[in-house]
N, C-alpha and C. Protein backbone atom coordinates (compact mmCIF):
# COMPACT_ATOMS: atom_id res chain seq x y z
N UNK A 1 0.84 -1.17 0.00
CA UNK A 1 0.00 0.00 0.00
C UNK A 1 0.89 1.23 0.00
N UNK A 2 0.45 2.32 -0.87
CA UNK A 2 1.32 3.41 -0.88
C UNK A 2 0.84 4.73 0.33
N UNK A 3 1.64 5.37 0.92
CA UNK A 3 1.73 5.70 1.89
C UNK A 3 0.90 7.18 1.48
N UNK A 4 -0.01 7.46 2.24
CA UNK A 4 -0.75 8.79 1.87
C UNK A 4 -0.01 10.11 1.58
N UNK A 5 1.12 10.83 1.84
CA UNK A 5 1.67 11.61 1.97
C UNK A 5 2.43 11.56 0.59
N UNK A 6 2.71 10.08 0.29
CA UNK A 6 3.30 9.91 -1.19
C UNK A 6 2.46 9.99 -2.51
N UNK A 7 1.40 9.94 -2.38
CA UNK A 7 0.20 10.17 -3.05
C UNK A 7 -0.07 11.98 -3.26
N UNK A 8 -0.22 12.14 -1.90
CA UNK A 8 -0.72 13.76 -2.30
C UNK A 8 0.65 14.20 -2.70
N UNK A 9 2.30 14.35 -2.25
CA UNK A 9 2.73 14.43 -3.03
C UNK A 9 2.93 14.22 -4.87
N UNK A 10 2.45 13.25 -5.35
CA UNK A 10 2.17 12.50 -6.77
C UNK A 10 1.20 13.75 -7.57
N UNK A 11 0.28 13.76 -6.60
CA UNK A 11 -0.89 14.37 -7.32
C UNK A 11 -1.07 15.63 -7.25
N UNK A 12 -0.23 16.48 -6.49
CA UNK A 12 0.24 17.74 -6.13
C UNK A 12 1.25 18.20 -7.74
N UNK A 13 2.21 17.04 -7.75
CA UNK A 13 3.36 17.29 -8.82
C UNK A 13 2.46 17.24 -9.89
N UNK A 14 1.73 16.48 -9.95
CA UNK A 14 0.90 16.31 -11.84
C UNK A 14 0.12 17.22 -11.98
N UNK A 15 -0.61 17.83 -10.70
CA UNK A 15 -0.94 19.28 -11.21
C UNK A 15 -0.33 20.49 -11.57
N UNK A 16 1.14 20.07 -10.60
CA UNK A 16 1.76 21.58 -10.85
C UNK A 16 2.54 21.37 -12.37
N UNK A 17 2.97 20.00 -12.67
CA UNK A 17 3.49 19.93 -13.94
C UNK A 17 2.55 20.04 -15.25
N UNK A 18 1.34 20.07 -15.00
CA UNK A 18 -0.26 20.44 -15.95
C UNK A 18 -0.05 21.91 -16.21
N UNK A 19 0.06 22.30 -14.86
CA UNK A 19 0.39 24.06 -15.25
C UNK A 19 1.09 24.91 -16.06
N UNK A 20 2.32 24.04 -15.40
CA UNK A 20 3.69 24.30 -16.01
C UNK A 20 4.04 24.19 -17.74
N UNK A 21 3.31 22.72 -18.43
CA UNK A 21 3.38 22.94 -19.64
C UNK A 21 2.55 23.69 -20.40
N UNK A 22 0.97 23.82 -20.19
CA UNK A 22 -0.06 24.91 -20.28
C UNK A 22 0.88 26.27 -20.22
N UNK A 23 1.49 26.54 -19.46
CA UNK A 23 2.11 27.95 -19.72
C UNK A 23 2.75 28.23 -20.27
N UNK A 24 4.30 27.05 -20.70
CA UNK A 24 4.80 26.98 -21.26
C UNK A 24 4.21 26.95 -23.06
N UNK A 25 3.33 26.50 -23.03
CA UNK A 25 2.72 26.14 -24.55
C UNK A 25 2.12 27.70 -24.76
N UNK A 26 1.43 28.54 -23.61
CA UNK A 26 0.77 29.43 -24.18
C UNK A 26 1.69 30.69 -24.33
N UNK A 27 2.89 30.31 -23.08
CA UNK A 27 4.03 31.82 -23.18
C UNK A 27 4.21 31.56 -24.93
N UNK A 28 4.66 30.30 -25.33
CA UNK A 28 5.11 29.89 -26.65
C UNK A 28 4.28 30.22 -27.89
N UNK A 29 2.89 30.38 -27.70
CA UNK A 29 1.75 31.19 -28.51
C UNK A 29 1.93 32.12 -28.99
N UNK A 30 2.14 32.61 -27.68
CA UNK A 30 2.29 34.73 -27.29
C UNK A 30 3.45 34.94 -27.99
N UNK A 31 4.55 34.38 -27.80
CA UNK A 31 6.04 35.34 -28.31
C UNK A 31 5.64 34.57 -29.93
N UNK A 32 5.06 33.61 -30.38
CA UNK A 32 4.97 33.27 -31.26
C UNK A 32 4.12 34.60 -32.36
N UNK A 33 2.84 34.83 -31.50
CA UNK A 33 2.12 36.10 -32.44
C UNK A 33 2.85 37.40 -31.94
N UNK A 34 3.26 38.08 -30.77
CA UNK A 34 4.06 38.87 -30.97
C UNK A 34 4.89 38.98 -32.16
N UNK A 35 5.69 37.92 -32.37
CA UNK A 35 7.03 38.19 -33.11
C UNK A 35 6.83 38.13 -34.68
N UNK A 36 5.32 37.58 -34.99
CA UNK A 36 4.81 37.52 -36.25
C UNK A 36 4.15 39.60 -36.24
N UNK A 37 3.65 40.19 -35.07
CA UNK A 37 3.09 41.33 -35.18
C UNK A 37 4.55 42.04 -35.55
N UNK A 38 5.58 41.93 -34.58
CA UNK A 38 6.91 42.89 -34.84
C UNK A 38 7.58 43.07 -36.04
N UNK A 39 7.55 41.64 -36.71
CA UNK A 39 7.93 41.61 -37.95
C UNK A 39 7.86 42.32 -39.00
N UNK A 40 6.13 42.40 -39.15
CA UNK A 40 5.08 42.69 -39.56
C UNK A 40 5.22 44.75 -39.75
N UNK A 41 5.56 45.03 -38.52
CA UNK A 41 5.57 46.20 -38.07
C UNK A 41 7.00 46.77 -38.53
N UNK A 42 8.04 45.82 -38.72
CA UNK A 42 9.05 46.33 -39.21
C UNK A 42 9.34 46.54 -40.83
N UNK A 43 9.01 44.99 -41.58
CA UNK A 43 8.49 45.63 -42.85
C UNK A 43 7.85 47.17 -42.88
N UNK A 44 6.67 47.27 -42.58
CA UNK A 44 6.33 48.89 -42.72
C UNK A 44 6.96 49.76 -42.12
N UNK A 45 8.04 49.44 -41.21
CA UNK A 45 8.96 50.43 -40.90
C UNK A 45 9.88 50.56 -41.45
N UNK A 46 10.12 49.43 -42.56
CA UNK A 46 11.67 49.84 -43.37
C UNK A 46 11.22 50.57 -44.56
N UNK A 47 10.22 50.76 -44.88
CA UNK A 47 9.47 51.29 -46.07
C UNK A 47 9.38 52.97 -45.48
N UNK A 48 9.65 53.02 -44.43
CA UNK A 48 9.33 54.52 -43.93
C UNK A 48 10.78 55.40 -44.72
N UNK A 49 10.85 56.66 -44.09
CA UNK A 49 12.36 57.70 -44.27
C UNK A 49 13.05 57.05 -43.63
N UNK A 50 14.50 57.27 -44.08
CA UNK A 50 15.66 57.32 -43.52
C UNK A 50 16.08 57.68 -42.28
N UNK A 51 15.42 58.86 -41.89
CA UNK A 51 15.67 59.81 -40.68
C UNK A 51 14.83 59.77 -39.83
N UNK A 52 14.24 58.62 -39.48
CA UNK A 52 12.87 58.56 -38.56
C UNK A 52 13.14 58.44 -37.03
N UNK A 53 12.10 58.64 -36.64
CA UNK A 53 12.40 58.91 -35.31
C UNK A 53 13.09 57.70 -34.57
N UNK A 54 12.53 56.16 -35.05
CA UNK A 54 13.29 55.15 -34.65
C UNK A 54 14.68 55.32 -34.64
N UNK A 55 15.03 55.69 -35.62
CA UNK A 55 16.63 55.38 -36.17
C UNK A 55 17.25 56.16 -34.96
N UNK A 56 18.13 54.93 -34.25
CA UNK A 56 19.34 55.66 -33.13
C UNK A 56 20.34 56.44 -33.68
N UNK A 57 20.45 56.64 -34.87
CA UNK A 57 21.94 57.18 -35.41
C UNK A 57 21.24 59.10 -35.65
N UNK A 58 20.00 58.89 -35.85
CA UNK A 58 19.35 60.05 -36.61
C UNK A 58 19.76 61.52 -35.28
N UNK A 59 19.21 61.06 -34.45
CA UNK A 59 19.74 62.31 -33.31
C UNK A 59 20.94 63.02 -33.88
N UNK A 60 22.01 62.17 -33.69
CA UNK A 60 23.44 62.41 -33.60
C UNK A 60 23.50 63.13 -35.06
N UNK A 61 23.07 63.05 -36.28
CA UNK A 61 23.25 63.57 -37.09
C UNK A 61 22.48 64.46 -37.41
N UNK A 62 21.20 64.89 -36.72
CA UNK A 62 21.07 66.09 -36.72
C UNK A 62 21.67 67.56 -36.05
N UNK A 63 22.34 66.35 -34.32
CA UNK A 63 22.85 67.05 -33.94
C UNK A 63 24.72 67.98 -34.91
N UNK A 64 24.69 66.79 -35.56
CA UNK A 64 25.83 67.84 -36.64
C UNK A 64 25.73 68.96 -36.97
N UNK A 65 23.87 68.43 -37.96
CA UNK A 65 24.13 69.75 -38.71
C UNK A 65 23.31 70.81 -38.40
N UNK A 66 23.19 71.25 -37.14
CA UNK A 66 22.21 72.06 -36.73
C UNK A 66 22.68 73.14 -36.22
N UNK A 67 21.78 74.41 -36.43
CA UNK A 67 22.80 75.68 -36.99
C UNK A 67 21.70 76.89 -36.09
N UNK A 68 22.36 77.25 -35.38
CA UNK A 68 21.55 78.55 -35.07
C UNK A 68 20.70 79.80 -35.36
N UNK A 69 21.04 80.02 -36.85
CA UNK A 69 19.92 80.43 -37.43
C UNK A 69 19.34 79.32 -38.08
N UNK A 70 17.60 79.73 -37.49
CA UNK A 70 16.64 78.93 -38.08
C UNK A 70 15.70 79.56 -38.93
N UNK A 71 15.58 79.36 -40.14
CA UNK A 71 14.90 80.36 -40.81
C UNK A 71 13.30 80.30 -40.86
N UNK A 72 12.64 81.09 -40.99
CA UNK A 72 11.41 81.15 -40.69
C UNK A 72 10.71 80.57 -41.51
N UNK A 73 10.91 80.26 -42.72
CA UNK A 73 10.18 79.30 -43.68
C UNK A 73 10.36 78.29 -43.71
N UNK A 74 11.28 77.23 -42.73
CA UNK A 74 11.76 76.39 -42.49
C UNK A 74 10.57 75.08 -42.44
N UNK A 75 10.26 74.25 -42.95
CA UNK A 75 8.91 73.50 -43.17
C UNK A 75 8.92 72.73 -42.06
N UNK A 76 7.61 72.90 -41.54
CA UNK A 76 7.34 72.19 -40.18
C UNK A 76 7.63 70.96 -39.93
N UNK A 77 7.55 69.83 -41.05
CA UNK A 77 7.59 68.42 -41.20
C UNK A 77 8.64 67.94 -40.61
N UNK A 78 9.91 68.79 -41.19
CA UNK A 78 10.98 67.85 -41.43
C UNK A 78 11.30 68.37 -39.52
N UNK A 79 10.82 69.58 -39.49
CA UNK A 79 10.98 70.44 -38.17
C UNK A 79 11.07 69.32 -36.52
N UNK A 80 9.83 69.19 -37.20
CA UNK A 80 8.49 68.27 -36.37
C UNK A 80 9.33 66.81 -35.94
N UNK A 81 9.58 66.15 -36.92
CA UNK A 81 10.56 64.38 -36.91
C UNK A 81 11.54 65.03 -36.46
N UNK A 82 12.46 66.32 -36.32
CA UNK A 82 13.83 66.45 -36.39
C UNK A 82 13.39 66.77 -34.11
N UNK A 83 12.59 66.86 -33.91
CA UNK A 83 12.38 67.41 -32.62
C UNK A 83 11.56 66.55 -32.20
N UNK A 84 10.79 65.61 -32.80
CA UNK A 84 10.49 63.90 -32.07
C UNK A 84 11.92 63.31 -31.90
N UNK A 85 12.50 63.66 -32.53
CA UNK A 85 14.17 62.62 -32.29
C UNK A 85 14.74 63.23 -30.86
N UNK A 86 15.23 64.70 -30.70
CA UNK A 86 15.54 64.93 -29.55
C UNK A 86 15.01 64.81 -27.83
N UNK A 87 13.34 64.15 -28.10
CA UNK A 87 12.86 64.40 -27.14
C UNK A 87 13.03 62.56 -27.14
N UNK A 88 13.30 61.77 -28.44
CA UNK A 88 13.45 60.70 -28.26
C UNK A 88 14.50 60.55 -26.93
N UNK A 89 15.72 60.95 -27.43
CA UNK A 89 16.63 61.08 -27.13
C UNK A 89 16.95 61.78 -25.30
N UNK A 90 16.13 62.47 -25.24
CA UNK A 90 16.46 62.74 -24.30
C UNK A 90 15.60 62.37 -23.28
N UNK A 91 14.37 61.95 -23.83
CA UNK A 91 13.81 60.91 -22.50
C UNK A 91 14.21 59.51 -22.27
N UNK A 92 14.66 59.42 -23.18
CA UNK A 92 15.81 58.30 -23.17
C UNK A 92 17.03 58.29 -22.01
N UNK A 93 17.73 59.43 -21.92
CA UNK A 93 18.38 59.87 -20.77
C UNK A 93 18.23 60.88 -19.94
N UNK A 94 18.77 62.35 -20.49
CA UNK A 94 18.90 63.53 -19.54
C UNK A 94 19.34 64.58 -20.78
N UNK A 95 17.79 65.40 -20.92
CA UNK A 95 18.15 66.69 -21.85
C UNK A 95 19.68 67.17 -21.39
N UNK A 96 19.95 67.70 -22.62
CA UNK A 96 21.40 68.43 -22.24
C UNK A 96 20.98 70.08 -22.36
N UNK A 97 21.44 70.82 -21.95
CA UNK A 97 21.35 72.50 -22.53
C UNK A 97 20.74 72.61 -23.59
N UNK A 98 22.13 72.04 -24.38
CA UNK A 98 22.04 72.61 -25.88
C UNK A 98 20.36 72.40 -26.73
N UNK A 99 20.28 70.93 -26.51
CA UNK A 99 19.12 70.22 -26.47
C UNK A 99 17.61 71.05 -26.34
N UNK A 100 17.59 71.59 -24.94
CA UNK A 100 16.68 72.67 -24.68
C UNK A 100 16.93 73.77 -25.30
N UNK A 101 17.94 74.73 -25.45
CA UNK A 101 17.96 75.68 -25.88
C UNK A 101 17.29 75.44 -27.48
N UNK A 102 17.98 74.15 -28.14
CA UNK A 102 17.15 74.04 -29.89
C UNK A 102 15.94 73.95 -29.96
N UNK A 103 15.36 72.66 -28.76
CA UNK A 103 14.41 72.95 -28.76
C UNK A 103 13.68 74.31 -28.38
N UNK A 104 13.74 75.58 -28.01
CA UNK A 104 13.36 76.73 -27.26
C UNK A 104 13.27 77.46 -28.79
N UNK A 105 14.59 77.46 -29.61
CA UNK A 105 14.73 77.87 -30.95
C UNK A 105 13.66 77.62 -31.75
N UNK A 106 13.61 76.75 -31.88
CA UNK A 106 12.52 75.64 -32.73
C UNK A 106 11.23 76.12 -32.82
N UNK A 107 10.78 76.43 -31.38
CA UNK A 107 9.08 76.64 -30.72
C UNK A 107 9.26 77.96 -31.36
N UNK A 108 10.11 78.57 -31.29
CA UNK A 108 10.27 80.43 -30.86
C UNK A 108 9.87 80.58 -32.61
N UNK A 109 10.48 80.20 -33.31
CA UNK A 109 10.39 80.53 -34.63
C UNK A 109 9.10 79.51 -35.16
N UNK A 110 8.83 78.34 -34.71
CA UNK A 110 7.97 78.20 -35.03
C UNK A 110 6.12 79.47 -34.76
N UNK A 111 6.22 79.25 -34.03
CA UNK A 111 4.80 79.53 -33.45
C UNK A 111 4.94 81.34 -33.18
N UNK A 112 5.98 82.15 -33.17
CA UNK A 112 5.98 83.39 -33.06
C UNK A 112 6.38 83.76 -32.06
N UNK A 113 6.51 82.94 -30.39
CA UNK A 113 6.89 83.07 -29.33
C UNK A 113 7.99 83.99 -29.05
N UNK A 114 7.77 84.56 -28.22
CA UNK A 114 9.55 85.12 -27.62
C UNK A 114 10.39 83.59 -26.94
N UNK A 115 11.49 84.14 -26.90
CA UNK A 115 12.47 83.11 -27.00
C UNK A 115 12.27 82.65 -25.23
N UNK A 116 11.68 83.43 -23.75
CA UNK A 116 11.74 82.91 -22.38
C UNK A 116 10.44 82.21 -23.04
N UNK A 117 9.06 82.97 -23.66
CA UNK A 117 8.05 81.89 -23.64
C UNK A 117 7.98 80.47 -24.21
N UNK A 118 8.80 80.40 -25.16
CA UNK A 118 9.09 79.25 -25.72
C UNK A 118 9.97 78.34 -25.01
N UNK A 119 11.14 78.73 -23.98
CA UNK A 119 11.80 78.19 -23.30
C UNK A 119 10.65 77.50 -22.27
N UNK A 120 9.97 78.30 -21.63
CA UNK A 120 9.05 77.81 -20.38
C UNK A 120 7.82 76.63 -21.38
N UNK A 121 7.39 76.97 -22.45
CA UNK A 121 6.55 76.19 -23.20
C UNK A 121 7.48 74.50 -23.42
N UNK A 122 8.60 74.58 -23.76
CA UNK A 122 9.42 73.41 -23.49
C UNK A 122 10.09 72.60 -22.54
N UNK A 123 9.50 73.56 -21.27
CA UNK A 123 10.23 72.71 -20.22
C UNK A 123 8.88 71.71 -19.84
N UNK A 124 7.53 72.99 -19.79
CA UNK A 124 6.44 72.09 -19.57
C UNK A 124 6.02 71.08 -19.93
N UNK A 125 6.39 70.80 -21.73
CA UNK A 125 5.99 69.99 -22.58
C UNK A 125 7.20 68.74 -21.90
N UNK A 126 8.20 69.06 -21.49
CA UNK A 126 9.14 67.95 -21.52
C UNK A 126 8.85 67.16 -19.99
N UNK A 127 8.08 67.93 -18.92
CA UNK A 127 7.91 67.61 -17.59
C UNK A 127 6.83 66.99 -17.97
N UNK A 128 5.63 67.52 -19.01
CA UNK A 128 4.51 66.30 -18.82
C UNK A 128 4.71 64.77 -19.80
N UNK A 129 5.86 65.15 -20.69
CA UNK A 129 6.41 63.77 -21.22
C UNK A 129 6.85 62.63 -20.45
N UNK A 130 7.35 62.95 -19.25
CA UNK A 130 8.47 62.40 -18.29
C UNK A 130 7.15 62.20 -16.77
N UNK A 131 6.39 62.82 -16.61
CA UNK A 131 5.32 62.66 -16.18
C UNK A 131 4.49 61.13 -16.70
N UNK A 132 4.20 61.29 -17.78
CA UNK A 132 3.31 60.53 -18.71
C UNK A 132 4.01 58.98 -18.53
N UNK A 133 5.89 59.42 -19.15
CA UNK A 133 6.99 58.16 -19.12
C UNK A 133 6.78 57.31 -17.49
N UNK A 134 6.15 58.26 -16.20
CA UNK A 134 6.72 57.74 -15.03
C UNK A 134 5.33 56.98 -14.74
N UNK A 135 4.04 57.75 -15.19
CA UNK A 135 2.62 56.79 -14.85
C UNK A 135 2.73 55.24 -16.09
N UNK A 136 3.43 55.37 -17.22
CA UNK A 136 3.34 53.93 -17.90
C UNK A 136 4.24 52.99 -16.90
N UNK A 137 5.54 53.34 -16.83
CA UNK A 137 6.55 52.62 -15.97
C UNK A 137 5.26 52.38 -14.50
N UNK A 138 4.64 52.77 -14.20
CA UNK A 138 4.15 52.46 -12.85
C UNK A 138 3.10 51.78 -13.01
N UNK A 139 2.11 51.70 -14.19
CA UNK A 139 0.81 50.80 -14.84
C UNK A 139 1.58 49.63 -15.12
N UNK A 140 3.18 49.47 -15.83
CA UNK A 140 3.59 48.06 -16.22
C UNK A 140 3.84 47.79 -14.85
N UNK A 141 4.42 48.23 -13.98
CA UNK A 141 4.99 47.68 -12.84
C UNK A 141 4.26 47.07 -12.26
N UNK A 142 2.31 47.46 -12.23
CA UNK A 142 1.32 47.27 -11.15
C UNK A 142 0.91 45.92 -12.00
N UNK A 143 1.48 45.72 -13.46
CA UNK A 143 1.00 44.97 -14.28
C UNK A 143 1.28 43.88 -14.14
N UNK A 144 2.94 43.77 -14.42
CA UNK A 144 3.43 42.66 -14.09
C UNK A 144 3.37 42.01 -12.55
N UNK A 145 2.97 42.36 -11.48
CA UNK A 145 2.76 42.23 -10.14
C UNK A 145 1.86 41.67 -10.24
N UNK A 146 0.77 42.00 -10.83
CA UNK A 146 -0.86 41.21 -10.79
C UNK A 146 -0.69 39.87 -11.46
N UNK A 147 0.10 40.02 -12.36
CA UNK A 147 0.53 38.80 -13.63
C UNK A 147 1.08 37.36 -12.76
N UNK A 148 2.21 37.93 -12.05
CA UNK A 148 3.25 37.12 -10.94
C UNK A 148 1.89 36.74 -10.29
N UNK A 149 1.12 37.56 -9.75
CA UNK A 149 0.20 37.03 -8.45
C UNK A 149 -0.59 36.00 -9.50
N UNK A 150 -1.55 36.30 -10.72
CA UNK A 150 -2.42 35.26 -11.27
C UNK A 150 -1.52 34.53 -11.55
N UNK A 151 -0.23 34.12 -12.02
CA UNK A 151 0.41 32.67 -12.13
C UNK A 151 0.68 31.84 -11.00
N UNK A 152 0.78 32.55 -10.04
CA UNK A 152 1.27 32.00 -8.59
C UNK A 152 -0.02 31.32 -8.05
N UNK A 153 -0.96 31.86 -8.45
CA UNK A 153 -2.75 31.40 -8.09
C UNK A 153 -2.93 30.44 -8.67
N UNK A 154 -2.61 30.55 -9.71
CA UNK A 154 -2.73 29.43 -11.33
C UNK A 154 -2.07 28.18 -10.98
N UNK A 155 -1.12 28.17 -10.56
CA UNK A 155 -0.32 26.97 -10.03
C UNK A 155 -0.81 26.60 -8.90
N UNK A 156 -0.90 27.11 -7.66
CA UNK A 156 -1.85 26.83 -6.68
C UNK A 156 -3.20 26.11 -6.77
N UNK A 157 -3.56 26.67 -7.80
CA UNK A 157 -5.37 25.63 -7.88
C UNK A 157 -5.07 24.26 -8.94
N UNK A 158 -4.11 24.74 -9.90
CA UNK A 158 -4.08 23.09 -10.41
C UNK A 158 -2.99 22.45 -9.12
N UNK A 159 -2.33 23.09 -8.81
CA UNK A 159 -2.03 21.36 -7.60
C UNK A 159 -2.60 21.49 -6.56
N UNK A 160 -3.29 21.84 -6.12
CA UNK A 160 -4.88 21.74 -5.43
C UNK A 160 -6.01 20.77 -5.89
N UNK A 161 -5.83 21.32 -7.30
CA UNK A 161 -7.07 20.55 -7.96
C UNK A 161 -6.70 19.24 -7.94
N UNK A 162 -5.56 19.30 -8.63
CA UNK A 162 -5.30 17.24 -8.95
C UNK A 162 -5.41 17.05 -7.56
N UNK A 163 -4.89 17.25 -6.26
CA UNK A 163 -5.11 16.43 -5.28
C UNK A 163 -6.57 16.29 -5.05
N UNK A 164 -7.38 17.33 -5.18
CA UNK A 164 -9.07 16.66 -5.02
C UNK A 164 -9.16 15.97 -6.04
N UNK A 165 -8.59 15.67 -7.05
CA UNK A 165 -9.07 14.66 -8.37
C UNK A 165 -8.48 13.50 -7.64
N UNK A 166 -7.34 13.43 -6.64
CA UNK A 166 -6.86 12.30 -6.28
C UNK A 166 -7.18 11.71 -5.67
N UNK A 167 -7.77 12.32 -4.62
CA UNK A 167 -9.00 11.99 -3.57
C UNK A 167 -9.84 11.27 -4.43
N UNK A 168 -10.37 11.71 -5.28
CA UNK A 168 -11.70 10.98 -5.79
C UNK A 168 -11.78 10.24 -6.76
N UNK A 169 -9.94 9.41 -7.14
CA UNK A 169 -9.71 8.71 -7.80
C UNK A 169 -9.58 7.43 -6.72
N UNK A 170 -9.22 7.60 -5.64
CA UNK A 170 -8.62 6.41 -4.52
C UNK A 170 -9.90 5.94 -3.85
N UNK A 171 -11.37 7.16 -3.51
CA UNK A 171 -12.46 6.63 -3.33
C UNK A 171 -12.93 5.84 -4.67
N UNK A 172 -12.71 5.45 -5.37
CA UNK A 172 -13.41 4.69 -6.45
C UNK A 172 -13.13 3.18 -6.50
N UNK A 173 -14.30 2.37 -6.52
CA UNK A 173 -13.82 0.79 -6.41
C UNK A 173 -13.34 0.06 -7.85
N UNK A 174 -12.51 -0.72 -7.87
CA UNK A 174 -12.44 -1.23 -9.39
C UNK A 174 -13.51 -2.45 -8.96
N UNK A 175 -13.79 -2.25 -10.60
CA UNK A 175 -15.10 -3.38 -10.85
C UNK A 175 -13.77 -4.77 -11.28
């Protein structure tokens, strides 16, 4: 006769190993359609410009050629991507001066501003970016926490469960 403790052990493990490949098969789903979406997303991103905001090299080479007079007919577009890159860039790390001051340039000639209102218009814009950056970082954080807790649950009730399935495999008589 097998010893009770070796049993609910048994039937404890076959639930938690039920879990274990179930997750394994479905993590394997997920990075499976992820990596078919990224793909997907990169084709249409190689079809984009050269100078896009993705591109890590693009900062640095604007930062070359960028010139203190900015002329006033200067077309917003290229304006616009050339100042998504720096804010890439610098929420990425830590605006530098120079950084702010172009951007301050940028606003000032864009929109008509004097050069303090446009300075204060860019610090705001860059505090509610970094604002915005600190509530996502804190929604993934609360995210992945809940995630840890439903897998930790998840495993808990299937080796829970098989042991009540085990129970009510050992009450059963063979015919």
């Amino acid at each position: 006769m097998i010893h009770s403790d070796e049993v609910f052990f048994r039937d404890t493990a076959n639930g938690f190993l039920a879990w274990a490949v179930a997750l394994i098969m479905s993590v394997g789903f997920l990075t499976s359609a992820a990596a078919s979406m990224v793909g997907g997303m990169a084709q249409v991103g190689s079809t984009s410009e050269v100078g896009s905001v993705t591109d890590p090299n693009a900062y640095f080479v604007d930062a070359l050629f960028r010139t203190d007079r900015i002329a006033p007919d200067y077309k917003s577009a290229p304006m616009g991507v050339e100042a998504g890159r720096v804010f890439a860039h610098g929420l990425a790390g830590q605006f530098s001066q120079a950084d702010l001051d172009y951007l301050a340039r940028l606003t000032a000639t864009q929109t008509g501003m004097t050069y303090p209102e446009a300075h204060s218009r860019v610090s705001a814009v860059i505090a509610d970016a970094k604002n915005s950056a600190d509530i996502a970082r804190k929604a993934t954080a609360h995210m992945l926490l809940w995630t840890c807790l439903a897998l930790l649950l998840g495993a808990l009730s299937a080796s829970y469960g098989a042991t009540i399935g085990g129970r009510q495999r050992d009450h059963v008589k063979a015919v």
